[in-house]
Protein backbone atom coordinates (compact mmCIF):
# COMPACT_ATOMS: atom_id res chain seq x y z
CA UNK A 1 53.76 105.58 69.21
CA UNK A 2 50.53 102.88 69.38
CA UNK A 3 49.74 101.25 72.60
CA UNK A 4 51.75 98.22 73.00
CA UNK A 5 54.62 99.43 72.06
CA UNK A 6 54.01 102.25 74.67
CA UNK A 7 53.47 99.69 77.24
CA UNK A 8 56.36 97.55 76.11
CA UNK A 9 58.73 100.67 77.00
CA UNK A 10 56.40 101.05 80.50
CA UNK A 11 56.89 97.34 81.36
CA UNK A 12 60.40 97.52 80.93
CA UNK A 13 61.24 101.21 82.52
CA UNK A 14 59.35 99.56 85.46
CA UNK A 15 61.24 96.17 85.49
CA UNK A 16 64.79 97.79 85.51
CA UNK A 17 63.38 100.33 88.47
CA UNK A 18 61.91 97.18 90.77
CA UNK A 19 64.41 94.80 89.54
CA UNK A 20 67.48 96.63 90.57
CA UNK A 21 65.02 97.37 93.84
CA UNK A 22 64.76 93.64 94.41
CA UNK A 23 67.79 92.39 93.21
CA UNK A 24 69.38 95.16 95.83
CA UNK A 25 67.24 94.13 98.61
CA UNK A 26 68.11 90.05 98.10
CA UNK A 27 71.70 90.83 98.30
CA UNK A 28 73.78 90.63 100.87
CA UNK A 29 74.76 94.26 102.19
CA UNK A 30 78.66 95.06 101.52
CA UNK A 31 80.31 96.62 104.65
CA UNK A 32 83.14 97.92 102.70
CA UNK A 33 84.34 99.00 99.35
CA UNK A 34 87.92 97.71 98.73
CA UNK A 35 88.33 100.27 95.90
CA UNK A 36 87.11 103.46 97.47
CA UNK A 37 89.05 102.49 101.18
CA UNK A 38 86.04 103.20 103.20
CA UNK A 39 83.09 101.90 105.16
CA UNK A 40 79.62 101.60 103.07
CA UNK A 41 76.64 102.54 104.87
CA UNK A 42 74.21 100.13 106.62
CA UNK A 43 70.19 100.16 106.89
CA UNK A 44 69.88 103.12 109.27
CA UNK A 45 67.80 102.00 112.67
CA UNK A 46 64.01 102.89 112.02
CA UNK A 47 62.54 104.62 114.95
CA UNK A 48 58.63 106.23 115.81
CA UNK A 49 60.12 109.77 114.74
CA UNK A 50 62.17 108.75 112.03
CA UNK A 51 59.89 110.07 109.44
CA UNK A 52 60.39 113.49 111.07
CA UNK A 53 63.70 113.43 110.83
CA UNK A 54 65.69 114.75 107.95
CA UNK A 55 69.08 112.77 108.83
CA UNK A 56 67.15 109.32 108.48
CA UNK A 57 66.12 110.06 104.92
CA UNK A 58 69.71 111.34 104.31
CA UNK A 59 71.20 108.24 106.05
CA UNK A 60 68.81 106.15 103.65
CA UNK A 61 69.64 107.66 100.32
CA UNK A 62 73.38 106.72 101.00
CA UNK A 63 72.44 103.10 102.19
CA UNK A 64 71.18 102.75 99.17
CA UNK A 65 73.51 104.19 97.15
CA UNK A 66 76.14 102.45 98.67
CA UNK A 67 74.32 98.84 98.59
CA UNK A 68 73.07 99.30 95.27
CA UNK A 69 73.11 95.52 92.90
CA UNK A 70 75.94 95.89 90.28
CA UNK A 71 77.35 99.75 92.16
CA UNK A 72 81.31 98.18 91.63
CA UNK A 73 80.55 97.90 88.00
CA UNK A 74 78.32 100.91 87.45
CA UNK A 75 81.21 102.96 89.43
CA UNK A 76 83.64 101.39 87.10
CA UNK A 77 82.00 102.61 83.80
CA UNK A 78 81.72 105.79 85.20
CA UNK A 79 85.10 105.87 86.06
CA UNK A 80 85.95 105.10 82.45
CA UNK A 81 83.67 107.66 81.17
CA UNK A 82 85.68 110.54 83.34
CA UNK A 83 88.85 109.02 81.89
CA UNK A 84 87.91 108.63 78.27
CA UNK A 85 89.88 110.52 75.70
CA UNK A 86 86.77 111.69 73.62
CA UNK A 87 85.26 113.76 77.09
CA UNK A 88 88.45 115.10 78.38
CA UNK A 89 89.59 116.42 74.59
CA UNK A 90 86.49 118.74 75.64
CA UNK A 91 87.28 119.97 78.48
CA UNK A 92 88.01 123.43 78.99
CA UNK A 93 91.09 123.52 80.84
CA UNK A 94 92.76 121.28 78.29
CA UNK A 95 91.09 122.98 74.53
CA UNK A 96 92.77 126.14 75.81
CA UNK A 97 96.22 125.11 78.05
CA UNK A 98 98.78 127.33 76.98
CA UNK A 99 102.03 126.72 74.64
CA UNK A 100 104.54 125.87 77.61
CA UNK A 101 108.29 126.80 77.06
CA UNK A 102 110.01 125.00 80.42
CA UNK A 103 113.40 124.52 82.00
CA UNK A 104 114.41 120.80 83.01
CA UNK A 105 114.76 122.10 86.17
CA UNK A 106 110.56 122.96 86.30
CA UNK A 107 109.61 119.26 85.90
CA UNK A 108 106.92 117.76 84.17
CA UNK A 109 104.63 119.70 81.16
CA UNK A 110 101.26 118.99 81.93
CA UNK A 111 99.40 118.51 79.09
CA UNK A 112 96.26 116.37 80.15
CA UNK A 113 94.50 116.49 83.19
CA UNK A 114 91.01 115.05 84.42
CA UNK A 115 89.33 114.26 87.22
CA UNK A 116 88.09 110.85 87.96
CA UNK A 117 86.03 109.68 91.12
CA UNK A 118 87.65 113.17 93.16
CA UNK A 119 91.28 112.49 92.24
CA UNK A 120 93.25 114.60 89.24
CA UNK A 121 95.40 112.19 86.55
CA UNK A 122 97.80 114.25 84.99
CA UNK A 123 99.44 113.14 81.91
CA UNK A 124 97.72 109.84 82.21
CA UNK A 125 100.67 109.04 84.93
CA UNK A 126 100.43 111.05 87.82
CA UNK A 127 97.10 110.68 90.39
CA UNK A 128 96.31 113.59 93.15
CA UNK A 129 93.62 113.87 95.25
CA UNK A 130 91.67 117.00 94.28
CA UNK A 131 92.91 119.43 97.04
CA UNK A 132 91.22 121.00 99.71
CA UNK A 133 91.33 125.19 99.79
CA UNK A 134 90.68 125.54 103.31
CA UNK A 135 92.78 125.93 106.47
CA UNK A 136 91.09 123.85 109.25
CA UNK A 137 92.04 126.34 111.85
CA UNK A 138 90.14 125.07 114.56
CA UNK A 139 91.47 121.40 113.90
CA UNK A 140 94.68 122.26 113.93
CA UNK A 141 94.44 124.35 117.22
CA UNK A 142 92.88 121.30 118.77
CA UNK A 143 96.05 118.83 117.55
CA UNK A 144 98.61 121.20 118.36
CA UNK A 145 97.50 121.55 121.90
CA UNK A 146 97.74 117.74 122.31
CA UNK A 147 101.02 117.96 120.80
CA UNK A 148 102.42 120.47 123.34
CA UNK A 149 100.71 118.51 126.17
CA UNK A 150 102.71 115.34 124.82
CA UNK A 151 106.16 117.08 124.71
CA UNK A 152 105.65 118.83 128.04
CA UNK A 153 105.06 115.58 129.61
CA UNK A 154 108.01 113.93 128.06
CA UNK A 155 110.41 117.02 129.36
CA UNK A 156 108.74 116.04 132.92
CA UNK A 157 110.00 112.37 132.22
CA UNK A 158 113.68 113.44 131.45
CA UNK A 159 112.89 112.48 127.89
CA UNK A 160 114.45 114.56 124.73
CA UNK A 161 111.53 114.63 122.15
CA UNK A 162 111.82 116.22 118.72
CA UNK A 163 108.56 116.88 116.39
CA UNK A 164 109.70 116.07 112.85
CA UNK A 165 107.60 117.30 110.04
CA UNK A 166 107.54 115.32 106.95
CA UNK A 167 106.89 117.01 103.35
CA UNK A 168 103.48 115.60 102.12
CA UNK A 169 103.34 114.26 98.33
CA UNK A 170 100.45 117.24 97.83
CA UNK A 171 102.71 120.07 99.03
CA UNK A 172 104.95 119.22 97.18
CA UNK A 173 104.02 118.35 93.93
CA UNK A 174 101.37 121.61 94.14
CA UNK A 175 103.15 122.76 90.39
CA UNK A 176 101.69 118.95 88.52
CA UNK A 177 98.30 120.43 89.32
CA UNK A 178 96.25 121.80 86.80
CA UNK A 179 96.48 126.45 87.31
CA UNK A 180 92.42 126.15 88.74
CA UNK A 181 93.36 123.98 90.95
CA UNK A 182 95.90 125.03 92.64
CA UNK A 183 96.31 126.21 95.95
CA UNK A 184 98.30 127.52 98.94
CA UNK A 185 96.28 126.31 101.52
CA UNK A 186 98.55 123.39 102.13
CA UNK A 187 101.65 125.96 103.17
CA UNK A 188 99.46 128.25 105.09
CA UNK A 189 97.76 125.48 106.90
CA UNK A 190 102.11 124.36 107.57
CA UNK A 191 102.91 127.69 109.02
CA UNK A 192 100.08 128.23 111.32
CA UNK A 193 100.34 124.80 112.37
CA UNK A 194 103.97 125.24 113.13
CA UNK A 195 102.96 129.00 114.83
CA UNK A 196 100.73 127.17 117.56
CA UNK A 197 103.74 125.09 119.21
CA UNK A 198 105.08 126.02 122.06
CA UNK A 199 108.77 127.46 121.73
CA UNK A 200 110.06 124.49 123.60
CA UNK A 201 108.97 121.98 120.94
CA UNK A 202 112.23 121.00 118.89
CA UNK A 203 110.95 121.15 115.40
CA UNK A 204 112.94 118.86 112.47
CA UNK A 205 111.29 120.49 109.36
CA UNK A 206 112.06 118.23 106.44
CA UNK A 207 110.18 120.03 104.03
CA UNK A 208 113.34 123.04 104.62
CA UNK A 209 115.43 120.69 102.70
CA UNK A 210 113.22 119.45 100.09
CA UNK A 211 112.12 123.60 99.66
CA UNK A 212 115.98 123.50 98.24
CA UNK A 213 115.11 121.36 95.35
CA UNK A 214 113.54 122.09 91.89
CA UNK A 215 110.41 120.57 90.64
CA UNK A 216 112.22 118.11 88.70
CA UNK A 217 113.88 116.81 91.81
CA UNK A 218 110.82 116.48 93.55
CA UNK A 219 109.03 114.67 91.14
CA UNK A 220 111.98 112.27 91.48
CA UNK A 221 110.95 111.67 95.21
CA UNK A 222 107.41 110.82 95.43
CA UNK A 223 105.41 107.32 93.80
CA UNK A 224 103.26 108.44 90.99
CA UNK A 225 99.96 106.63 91.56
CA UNK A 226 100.13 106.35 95.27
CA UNK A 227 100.28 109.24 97.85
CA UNK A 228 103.67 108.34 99.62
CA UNK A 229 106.95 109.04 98.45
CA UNK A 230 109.38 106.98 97.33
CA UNK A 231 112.66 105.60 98.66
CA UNK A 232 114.55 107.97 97.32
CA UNK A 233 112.73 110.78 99.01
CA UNK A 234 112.39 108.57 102.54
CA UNK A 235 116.12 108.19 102.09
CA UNK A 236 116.31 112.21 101.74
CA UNK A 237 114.29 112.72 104.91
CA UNK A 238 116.21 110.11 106.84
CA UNK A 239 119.74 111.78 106.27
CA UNK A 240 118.84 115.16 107.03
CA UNK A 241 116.69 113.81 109.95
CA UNK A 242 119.69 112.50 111.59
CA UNK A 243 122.00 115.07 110.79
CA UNK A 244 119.46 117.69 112.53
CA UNK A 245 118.67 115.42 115.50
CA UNK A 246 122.72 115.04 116.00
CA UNK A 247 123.05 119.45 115.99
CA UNK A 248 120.40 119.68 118.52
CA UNK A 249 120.72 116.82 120.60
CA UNK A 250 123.23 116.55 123.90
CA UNK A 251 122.57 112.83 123.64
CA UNK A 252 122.86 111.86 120.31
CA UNK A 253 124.93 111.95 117.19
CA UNK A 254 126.19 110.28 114.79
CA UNK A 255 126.09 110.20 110.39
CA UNK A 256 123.94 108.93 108.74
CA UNK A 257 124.09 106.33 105.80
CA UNK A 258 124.98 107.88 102.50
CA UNK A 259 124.61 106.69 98.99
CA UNK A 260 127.60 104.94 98.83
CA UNK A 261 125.89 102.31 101.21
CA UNK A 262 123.43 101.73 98.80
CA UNK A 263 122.66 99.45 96.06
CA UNK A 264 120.38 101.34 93.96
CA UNK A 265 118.08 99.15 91.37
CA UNK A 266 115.19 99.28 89.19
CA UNK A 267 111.70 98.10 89.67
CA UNK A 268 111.14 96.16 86.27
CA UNK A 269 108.60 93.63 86.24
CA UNK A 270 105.11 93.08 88.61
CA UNK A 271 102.07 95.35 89.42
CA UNK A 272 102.62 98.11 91.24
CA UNK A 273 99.08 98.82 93.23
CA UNK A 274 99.15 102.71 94.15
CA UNK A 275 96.64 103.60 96.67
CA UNK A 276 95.09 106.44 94.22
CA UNK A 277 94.89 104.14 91.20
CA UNK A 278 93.50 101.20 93.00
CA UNK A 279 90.23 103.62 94.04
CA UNK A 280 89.63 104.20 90.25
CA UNK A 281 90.01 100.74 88.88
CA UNK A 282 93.76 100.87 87.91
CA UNK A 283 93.10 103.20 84.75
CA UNK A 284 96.63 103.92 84.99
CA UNK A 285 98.46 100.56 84.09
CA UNK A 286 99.73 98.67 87.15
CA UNK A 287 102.60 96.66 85.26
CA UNK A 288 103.93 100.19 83.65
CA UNK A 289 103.15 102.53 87.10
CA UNK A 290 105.17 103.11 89.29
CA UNK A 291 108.82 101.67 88.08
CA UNK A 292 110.19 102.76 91.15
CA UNK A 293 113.90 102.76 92.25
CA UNK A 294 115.11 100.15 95.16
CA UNK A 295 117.11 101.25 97.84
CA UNK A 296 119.51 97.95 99.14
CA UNK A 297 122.17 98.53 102.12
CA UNK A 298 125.34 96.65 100.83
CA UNK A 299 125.44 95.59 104.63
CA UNK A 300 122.34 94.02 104.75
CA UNK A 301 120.33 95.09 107.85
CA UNK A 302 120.48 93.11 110.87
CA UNK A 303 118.66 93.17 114.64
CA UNK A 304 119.57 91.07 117.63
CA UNK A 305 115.93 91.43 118.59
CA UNK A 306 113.47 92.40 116.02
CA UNK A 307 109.19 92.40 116.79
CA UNK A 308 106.47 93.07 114.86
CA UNK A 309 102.84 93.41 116.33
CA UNK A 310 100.35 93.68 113.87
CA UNK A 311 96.78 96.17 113.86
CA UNK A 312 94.84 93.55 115.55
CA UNK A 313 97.41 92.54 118.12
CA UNK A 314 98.32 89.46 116.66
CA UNK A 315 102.44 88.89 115.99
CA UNK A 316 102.81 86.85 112.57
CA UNK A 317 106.35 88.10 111.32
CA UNK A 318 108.98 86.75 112.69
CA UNK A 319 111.83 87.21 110.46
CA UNK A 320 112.95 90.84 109.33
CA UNK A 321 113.87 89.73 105.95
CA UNK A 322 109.72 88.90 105.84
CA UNK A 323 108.73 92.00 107.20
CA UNK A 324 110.74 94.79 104.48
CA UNK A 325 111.93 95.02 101.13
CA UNK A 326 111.32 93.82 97.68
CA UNK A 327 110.88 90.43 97.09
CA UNK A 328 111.92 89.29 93.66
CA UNK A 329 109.32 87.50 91.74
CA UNK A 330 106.55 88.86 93.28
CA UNK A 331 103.65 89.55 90.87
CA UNK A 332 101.94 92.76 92.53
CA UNK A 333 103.84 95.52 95.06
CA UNK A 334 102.40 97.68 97.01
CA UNK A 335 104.01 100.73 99.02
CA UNK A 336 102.89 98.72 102.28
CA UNK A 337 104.67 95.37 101.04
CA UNK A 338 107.62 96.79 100.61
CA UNK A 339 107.94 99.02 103.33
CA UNK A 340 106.52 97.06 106.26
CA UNK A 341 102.95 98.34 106.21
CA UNK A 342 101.14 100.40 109.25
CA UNK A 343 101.32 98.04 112.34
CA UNK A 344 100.44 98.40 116.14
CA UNK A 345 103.92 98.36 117.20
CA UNK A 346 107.45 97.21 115.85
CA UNK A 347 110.67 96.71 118.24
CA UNK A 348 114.41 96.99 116.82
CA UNK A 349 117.40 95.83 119.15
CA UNK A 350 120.68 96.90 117.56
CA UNK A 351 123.90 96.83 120.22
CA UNK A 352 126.18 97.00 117.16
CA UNK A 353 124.74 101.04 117.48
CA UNK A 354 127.46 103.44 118.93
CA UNK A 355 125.34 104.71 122.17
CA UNK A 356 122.97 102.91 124.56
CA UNK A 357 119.88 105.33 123.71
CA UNK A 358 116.45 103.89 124.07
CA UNK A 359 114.15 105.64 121.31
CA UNK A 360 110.42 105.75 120.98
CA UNK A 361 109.18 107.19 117.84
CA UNK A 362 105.59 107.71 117.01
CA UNK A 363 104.63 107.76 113.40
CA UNK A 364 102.03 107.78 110.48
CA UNK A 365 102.86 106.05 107.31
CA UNK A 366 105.24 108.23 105.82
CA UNK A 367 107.68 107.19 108.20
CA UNK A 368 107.38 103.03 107.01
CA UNK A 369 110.57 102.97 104.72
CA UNK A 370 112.94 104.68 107.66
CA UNK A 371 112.37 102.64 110.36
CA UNK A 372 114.98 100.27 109.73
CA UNK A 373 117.50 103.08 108.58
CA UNK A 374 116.72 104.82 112.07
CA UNK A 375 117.19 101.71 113.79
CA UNK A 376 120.85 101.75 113.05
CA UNK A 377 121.82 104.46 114.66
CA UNK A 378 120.19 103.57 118.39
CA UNK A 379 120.65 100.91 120.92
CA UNK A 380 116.80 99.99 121.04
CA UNK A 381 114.07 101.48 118.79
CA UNK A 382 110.22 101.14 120.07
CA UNK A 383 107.83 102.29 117.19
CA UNK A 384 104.43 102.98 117.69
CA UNK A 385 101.54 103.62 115.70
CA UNK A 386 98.48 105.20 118.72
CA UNK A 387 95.87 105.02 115.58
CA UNK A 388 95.45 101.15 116.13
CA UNK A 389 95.07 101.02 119.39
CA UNK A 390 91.31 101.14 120.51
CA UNK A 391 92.86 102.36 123.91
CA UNK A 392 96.15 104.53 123.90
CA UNK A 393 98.31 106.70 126.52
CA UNK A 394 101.60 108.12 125.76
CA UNK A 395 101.90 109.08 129.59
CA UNK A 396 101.11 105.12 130.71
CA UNK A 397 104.20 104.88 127.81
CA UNK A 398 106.73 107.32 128.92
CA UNK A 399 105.91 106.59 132.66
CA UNK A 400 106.03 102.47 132.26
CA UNK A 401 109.89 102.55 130.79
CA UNK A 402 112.14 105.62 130.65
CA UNK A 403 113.08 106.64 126.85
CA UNK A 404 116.07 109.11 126.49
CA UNK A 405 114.26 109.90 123.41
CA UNK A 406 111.07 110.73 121.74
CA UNK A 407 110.41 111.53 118.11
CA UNK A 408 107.12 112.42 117.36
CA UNK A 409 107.36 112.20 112.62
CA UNK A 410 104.04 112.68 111.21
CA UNK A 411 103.83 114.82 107.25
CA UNK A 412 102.72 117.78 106.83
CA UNK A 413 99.47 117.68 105.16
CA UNK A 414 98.61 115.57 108.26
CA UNK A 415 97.73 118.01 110.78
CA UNK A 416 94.71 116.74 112.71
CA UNK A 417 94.65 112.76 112.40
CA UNK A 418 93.74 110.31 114.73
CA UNK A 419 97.90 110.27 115.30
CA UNK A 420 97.16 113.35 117.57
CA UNK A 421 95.10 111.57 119.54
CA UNK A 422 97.93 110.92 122.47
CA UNK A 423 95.51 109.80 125.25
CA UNK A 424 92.93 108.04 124.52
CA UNK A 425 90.01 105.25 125.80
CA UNK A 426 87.86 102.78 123.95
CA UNK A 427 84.50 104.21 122.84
């Protein structure tokens, strides 16, 4: 190689290296990356010991990864690499997957998996998060003790509270994983969860009835590219959460809504914007995702009071009708457009119900599609979400109005969440 075209490959190794340096430092910093659905790190606080300390340089190296010029694109092409045919035809898990000889009844043949950006596609139409193999004992000790603390208190109030566990989209779809990544850490982490309440919790364990369905079944419940489930497995939960509440409860009971009340449809046309395939760019196709079914009471559902406060505090909705359900013509869907989406607190006011019970139910997403279905069945339903609320107390709740009832519905791969977090003050 002569001289100048050695320094012609110098020159230009060194203008990508301080380009991208200057080009990064003229840019406005990003405070969050609408792909990944988190907060990007900021220019860590320089102080006299900072060159001492080993966090600072850590905290650095991720500023800079995360405010890197051109990082959406770079992240996309990297994506696209982990997703290309050409790599995953080589890897190992796939050159040597084994003839499979299923039932219907086992659900889906997985013939293709990868991982992209920590999540597993499988058959280029399901999306998992890569799962975790550990049981976060000392996490879940910590929640369930606030969780006993909470019921206890409501028994003091004269209130009837049931915990109702929720099966998680992971748990249950453990078989669409790929055999080396499997795990049972999500059922152990259930049952020692459930082993640290106190006898006098009233547990509603949804995931007993969905334990009585194949794998074909479940895959029938749960959204493909987003990590809910579906209406049809909300609608699931919802009976056998009301038929359950009714056995145990001296207040309450009544049937819930059956199929028959339903008009069931088919999602045909729009985007459909799961939560897993928006963090990798949508490499599964939004207009072909996600095809879902739609769930329509015949009786269309109706509140003599209905409120909606959103995370910030402010009240925008007005109108059920614009606060739930599918909205023909609409060119993208997500699971939170349909179903409500997480808000600080929503109020239902139903006399037409058969008792004068006022509910309070406490909830994490999961429980979006039901709200509406539960509302039916009680005189006044108060739903609460404590994770946007900067300052939170379920006692200053339960001790400001009297509920006959509490329902406390979170899933269960959520065992240690900000949901648990049943008294708390601004930082």
């Amino acid at each position: 190689m002569n001289k100048t075209i050695a320094i012609v490959y110098i020159g230009a190794f060194l203008a990508i290296i301080f380009g991208f340096s200057i080009a990064s430092l003229a840019t406005p910093d990003n405070s969050f990356s609408a792909s990944e659905k988190r907060t990007l790190s900021q220019l860590p606080a320089f102080r006299s010991d900072s060159l001492l300390s080993r966090s600072f340089f850590e905290d650095m190296n991720q500023y800079v990864n995360d405010q890197i010029v051109l990082r959406d694109g770079m992240v996309m092409m990297y994506q696209r690499q982990q997703n290309s045919k050409v790599f995953n035809a080589m890897l190992f898990e796939n050159l040597l997957r084994p003839a499979p000889s299923p039932s219907p009844e086992d659900g889906t043949v997985v013939k293709d998996s990868r991982i992209v950006s920590k999540l597993v596609l499988i058959n280029k139409k399901w999306i998992f998060p890569v799962p975790s193999k550990t049981v976060y004992i000392k996490h879940i000790d910590a929640a369930t003790a606030k969780l006993n603390e909470a019921v206890k208190f409501a028994g003091e109030q004269g209130t009837e509270t049931y915990f109702v566990f929720n099966p998680s989209r992971t748990k249950s779809l453990m078989h669409l994983y790929p055999a080396y990544l499997r795990t049972d850490s999500y059922s152990k982490s259930k049952q020692y969860f459930l082993s640290k309440l106190d006898q006098s919790v009233n547990v509603v364990d949804i995931g007993d009835k969905f334990d009585t369905f194949t794998k074909a079944e479940l895959e029938e419940m749960y959204l493909e590219t987003d990590h809910h489930w579906n209406i049809k497995g909300a609608f699931t939960a919802y009976q056998e959460m009301i038929e359950e509440i009714s056995d145990k409860s001296p207040l309450f009971t009544d049937e819930p809504m059956t199929l028959d009340d339903i008009h069931i449809s088919q999602l045909t046309d729009g985007r459909f914007e799961g939560s897993y395939n928006n963090q990798i760019n949508y490499v599964i196709n939004p207009k072909k995702a996600d095809r879902t079914i739609i769930y329509e009471p015949r009786i269309p559902f109706s509140f003599e009071q209905f409120e909606v406060i959103n995370k910030d505090g402010t009240q925008t909705i007005k109108e059920f009708h614009d606060f739930y359900g599918y909205k023909r013509g609409r060119s993208t869907y997500t699971y939170g457009s349909i179903f409500g989406g997480d808000r600080q607190r929503i109020v239902y006011e139903n006399p037409q119900a058969n008792n004068d019970l006022n509910v309070l139910l406490l909830k994490d997403s999961f429980m979006n599609p039901l709200t509406p279905y539960l509302a039916q069945h009680f005189n006044k339903l108060t739903v609460l979400d404590n994770r946007y609320y900067t300052e939170f107390s379920l006692q200053d709740v339960l001790t400001r109005e009297h509920y006959d009832m509490l329902i406390i519905a979170f899933h269960d791969d959520n065992l240690f969440s900000g949901n648990y977090s049943f008294e708390k003050k601004a930082e």
